[in-house]
C-alpha atoms as a PDB file:
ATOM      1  CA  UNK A   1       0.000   0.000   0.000  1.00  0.00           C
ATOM      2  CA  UNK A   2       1.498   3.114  -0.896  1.00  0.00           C
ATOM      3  CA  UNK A   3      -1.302   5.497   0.479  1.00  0.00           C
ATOM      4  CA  UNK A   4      -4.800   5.847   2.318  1.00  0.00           C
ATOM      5  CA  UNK A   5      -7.135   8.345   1.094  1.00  0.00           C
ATOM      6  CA  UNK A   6     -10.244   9.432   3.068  1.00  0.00           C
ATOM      7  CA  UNK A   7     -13.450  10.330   2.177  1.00  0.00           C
ATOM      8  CA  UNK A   8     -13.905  12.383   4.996  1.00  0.00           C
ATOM      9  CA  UNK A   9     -11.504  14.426   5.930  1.00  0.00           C
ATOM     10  CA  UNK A  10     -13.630  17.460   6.951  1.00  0.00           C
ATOM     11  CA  UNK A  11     -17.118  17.089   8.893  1.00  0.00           C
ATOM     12  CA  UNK A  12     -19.634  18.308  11.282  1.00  0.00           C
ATOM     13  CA  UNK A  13     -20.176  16.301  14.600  1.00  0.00           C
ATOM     14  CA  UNK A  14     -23.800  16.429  14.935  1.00  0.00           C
ATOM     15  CA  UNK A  15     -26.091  14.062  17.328  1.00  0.00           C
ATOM     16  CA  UNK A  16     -23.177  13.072  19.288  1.00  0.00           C
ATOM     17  CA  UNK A  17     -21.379  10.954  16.236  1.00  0.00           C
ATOM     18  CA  UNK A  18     -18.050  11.271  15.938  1.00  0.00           C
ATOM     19  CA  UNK A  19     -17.117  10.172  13.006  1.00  0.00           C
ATOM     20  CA  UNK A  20     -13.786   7.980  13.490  1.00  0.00           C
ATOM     21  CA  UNK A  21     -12.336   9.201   9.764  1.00  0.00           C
ATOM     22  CA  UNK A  22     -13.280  12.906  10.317  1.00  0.00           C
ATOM     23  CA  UNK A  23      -9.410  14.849  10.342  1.00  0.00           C
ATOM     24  CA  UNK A  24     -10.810  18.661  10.723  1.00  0.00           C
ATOM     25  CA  UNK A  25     -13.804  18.880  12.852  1.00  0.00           C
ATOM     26  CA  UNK A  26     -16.643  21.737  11.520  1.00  0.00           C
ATOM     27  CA  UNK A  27     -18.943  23.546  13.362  1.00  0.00           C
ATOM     28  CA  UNK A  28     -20.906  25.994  11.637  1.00  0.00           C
ATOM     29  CA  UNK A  29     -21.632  29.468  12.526  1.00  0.00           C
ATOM     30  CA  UNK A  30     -24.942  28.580  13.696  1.00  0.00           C
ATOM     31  CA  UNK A  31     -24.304  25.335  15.571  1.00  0.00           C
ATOM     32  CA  UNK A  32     -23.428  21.760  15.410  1.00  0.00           C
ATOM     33  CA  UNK A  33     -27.168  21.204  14.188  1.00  0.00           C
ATOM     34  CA  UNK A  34     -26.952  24.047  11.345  1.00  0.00           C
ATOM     35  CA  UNK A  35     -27.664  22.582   8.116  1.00  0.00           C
ATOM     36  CA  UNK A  36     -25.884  26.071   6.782  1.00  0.00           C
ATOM     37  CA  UNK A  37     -22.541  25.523   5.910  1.00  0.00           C
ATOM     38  CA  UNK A  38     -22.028  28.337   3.666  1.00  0.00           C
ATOM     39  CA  UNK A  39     -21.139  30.770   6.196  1.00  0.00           C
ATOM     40  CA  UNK A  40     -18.405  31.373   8.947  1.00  0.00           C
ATOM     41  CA  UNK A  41     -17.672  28.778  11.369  1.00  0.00           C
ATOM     42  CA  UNK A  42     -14.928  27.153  13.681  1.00  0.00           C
ATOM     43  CA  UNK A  43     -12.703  24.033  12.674  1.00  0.00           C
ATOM     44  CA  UNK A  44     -10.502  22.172  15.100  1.00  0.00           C
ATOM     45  CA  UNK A  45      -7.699  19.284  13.926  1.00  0.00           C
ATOM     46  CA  UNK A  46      -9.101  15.909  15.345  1.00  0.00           C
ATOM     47  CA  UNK A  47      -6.699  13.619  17.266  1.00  0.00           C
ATOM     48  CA  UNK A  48      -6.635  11.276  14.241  1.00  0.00           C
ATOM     49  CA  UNK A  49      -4.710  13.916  12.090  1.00  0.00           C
ATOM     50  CA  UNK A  50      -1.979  14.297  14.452  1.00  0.00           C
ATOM     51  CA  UNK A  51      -2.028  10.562  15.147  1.00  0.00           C
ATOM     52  CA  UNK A  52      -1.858  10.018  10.930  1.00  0.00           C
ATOM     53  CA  UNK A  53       1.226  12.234  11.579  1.00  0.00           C
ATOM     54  CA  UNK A  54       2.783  10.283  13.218  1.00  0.00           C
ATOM     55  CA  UNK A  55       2.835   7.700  10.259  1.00  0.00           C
ATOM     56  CA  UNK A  56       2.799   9.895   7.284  1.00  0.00           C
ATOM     57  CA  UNK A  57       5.594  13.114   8.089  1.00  0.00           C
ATOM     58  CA  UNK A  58       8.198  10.081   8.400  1.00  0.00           C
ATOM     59  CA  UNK A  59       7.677   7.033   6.436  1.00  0.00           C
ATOM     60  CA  UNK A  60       7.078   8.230   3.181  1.00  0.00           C
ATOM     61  CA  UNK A  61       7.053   6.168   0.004  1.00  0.00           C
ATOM     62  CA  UNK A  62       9.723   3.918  -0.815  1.00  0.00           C
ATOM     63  CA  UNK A  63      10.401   3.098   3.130  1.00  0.00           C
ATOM     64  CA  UNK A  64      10.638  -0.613   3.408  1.00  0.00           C
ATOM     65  CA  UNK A  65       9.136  -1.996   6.797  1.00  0.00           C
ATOM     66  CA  UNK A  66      11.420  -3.772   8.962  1.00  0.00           C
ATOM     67  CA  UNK A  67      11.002  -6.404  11.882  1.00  0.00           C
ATOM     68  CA  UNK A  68      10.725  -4.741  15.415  1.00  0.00           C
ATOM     69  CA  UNK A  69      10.705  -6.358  18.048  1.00  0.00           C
ATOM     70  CA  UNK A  70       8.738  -5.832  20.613  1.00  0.00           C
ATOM     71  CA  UNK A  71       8.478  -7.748  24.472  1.00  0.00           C
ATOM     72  CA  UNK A  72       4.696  -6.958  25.909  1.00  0.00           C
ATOM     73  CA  UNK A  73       3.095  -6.696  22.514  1.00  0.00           C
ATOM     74  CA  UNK A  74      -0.310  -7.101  22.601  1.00  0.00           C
ATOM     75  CA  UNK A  75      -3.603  -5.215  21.251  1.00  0.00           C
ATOM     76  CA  UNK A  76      -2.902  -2.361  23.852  1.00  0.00           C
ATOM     77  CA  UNK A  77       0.847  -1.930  23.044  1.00  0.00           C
ATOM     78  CA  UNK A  78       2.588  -1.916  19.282  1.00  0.00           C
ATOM     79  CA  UNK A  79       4.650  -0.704  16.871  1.00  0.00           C
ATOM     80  CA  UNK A  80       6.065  -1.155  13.696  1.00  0.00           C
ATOM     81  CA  UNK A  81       9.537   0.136  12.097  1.00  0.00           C
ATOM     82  CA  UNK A  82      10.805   1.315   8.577  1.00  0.00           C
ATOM     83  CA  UNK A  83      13.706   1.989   6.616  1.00  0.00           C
ATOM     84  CA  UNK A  84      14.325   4.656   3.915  1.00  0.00           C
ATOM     85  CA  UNK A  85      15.083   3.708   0.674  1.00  0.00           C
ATOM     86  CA  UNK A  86      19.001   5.091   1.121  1.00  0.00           C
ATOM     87  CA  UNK A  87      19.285   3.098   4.068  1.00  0.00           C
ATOM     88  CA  UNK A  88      19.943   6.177   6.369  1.00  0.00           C
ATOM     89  CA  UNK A  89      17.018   6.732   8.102  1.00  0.00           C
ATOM     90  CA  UNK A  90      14.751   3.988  10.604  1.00  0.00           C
ATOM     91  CA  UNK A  91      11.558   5.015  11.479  1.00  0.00           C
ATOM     92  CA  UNK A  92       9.884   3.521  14.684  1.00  0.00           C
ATOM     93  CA  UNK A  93       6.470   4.212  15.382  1.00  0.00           C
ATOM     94  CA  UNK A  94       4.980   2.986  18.884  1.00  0.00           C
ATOM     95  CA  UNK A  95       1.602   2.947  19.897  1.00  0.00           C
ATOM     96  CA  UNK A  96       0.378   2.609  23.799  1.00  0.00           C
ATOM     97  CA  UNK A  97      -3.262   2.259  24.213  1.00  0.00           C
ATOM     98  CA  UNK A  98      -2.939   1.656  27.762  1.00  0.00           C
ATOM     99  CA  UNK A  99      -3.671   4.642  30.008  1.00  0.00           C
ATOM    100  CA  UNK A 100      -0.628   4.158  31.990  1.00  0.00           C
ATOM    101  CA  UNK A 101       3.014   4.883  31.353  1.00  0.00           C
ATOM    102  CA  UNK A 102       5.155   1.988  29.721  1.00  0.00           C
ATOM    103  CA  UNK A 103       8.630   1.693  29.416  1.00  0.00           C
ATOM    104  CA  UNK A 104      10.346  -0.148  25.916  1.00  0.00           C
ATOM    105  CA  UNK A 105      13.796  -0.647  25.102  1.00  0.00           C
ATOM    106  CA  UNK A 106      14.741  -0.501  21.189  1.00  0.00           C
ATOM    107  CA  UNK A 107      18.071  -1.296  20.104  1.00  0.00           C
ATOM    108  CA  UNK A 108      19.066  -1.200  16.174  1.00  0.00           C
ATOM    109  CA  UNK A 109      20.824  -3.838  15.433  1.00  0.00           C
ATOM    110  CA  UNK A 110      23.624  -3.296  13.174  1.00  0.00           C
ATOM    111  CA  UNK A 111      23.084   0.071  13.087  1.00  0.00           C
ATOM    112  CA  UNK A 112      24.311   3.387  14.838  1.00  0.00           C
ATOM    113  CA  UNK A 113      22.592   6.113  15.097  1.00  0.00           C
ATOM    114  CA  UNK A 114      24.239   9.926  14.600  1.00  0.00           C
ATOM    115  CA  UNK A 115      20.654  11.672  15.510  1.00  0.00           C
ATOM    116  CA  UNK A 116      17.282  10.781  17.733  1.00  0.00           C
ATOM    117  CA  UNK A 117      14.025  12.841  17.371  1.00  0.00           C
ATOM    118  CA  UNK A 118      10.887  11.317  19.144  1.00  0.00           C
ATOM    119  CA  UNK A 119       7.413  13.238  17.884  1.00  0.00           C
ATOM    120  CA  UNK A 120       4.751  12.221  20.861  1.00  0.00           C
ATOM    121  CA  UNK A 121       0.965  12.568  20.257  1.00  0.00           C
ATOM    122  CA  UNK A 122      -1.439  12.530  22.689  1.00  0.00           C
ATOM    123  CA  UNK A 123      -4.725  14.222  23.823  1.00  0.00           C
ATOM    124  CA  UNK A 124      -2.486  17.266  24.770  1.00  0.00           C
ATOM    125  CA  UNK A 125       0.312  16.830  22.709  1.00  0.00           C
ATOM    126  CA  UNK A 126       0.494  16.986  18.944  1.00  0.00           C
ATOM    127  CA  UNK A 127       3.144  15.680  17.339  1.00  0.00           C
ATOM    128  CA  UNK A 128       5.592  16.843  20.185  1.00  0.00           C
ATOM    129  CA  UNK A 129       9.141  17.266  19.064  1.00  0.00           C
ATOM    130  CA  UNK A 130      12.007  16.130  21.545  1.00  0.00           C
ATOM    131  CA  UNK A 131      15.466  15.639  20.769  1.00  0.00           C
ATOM    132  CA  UNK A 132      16.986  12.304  22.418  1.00  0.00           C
ATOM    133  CA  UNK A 133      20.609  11.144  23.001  1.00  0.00           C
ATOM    134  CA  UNK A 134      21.257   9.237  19.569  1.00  0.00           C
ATOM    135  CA  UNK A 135      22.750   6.319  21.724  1.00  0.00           C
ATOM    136  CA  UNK A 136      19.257   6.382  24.362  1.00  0.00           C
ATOM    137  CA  UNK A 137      17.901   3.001  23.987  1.00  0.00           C
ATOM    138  CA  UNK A 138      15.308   2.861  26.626  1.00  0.00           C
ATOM    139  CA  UNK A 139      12.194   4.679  26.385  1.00  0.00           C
ATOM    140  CA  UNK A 140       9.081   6.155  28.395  1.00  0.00           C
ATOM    141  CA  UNK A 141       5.780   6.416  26.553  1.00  0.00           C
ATOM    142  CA  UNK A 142       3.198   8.135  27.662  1.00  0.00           C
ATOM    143  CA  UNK A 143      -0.106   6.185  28.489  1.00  0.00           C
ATOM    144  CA  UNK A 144      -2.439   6.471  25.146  1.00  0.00           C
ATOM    145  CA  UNK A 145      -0.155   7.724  23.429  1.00  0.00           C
ATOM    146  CA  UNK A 146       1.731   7.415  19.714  1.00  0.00           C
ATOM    147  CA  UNK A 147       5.359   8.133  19.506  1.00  0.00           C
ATOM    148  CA  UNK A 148       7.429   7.745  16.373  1.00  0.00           C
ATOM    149  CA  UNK A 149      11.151   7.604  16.669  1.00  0.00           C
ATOM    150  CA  UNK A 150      13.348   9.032  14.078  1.00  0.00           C
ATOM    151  CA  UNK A 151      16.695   7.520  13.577  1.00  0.00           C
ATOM    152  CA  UNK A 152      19.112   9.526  11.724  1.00  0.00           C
ATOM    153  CA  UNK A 153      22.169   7.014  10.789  1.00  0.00           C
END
């Protein structure tokens, strides 16, 4: 797959229905209920645009996907890893679903790293920049959170 278009990517939450594709939330000038769209209004990004961030500002096409591995994975804890094309850039992006605080280790085997940039999302964050020790190989993520890694080699 080389990209994921969606139909929605700007909406109006009405009746309490969040709609799980919606990247821009819309509220017209007269109300969530307004069936007038035409004039001014308020927009707000939706989590799921910063979280599609997380994937799509870093692995862009070409990126091969690597093997990560991962102790504790389950449906509440994840992650998956790429590599550019020139072989000079990993990309590790971890997802923790759990409302507490977990702690990984990643180590790149074979490979050392000159730079570390970690991009957190979260319900407060959005894609929150912090630059890491390049040689740092034990992590915290936040609890419902996703953090992608960028490994400069």
């Amino acid at each position: 797959m080389t990209s994921w278009s969606f139909c929605t990517s700007m909406d109006v939450s009405r009746w309490s229905q969040l709609d799980r594709f919606m990247l821009i939330d819309f509220t017209p000038s007269g109300g969530t209920y307004s069936v007038d769209l035409s004039g001014e209004g308020t927009y707000k990004a939706d989590a799921t645009l910063w979280v599609l961030g997380n994937y799509s500002l870093f692995v862009r096409p070409g990126f091969k996907r690597i093997d990560v591995d991962i102790p504790n994975y389950d449906r509440t804890f994840f992650g998956t890893g790429f590599i550019s094309p020139d072989g000079k850039r990993i990309v590790v992006v971890m997802s923790n679903l759990n409302a507490a605080e977990m702690e990984v280790r990643l180590s790149l085997k074979g490979f050392t790293p000159s730079t570390l940039t970690s991009y957190t999302t979260t319900q407060r964050k959005n894609l929150q920049q912090q630059a890491l020790h390049a040689s740092t190989t034990v992590f915290k993520l936040e609890g419902s959170s996703v953090t992608t890694f960028v490994f400069d080699l």
